[in-house]
C-alpha atoms as a PDB file:
ATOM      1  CA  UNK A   1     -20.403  13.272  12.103  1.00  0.00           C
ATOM      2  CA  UNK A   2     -19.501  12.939   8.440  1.00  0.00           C
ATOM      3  CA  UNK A   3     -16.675   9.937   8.888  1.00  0.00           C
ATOM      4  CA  UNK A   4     -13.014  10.073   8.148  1.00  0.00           C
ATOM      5  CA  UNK A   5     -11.421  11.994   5.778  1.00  0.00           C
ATOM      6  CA  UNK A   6      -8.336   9.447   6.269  1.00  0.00           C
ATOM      7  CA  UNK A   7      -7.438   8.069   2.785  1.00  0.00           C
ATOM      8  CA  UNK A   8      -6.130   4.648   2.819  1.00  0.00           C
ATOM      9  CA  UNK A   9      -4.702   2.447   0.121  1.00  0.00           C
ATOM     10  CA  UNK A  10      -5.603  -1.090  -0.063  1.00  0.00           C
ATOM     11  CA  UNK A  11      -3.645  -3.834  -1.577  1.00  0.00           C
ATOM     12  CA  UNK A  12      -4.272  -6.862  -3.368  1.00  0.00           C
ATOM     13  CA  UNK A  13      -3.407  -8.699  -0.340  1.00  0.00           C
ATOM     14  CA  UNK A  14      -6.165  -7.258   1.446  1.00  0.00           C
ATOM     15  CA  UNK A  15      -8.683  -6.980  -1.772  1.00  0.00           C
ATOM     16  CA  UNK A  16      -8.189 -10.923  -2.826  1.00  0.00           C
ATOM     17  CA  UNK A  17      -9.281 -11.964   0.401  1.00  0.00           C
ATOM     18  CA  UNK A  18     -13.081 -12.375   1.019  1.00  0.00           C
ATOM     19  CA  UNK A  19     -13.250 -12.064   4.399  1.00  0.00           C
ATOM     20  CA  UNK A  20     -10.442  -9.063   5.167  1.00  0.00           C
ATOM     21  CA  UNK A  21     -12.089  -6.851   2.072  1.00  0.00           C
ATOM     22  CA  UNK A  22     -15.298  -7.443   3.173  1.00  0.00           C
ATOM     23  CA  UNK A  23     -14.360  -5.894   6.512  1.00  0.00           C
ATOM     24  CA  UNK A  24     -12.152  -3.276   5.360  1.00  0.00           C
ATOM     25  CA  UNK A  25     -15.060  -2.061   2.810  1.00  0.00           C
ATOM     26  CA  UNK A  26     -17.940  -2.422   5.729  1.00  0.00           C
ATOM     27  CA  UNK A  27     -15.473  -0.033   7.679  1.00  0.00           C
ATOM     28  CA  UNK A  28     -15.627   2.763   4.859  1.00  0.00           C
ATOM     29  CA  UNK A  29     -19.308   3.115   4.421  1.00  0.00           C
ATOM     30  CA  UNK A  30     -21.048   5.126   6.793  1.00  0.00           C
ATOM     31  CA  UNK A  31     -19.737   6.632   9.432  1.00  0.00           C
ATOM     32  CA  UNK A  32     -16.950   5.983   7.585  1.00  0.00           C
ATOM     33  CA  UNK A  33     -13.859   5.270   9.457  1.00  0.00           C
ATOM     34  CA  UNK A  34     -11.440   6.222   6.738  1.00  0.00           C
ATOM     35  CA  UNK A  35     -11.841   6.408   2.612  1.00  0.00           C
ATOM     36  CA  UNK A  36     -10.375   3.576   1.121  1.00  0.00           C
ATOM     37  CA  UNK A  37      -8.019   3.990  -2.362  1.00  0.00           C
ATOM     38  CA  UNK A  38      -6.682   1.238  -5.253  1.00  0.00           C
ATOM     39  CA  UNK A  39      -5.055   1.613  -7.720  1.00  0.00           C
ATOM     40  CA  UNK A  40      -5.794  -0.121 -11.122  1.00  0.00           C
ATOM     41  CA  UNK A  41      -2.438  -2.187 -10.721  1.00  0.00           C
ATOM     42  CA  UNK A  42      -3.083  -3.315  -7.591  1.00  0.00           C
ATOM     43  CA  UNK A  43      -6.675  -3.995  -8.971  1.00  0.00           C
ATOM     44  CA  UNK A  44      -4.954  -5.978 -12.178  1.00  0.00           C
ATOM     45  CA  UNK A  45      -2.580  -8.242  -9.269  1.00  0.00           C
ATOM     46  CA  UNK A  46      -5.906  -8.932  -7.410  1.00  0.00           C
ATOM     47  CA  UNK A  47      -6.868 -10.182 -10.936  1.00  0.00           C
ATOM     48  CA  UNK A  48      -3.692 -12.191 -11.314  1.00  0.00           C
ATOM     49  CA  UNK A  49      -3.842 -13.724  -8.184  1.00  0.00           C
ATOM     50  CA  UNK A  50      -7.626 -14.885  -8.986  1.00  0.00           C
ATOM     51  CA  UNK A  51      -6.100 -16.719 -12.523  1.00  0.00           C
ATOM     52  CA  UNK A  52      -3.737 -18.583 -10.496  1.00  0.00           C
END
């Protein structure tokens, strides 16, 4: 088995937290369970949020 084709965005709510990325990212690598997806806005809020 391959993984998950599923794509899945996540936000900067998940991607500024340590803990919650760490575990959403672990689930994507192999056997993936889905294929996660940003965006570079919701990459430049995770940045804002980090300047806070």
């Amino acid at each position: 088995m391959k993984g998950a084709n599923y794509r899945v965005v996540l936000d900067a709510c998940v991607l500024a937290n340590h803990g919650i990325c760490d575990l959403f990212l672990r689930l994507a690598e192999h056997p993936r369970l889905y294929s996660p997806i940003w965006s570079s806005e919701i990459l430049d809020e995770t940045t804002f949020r980090y300047l806070k």
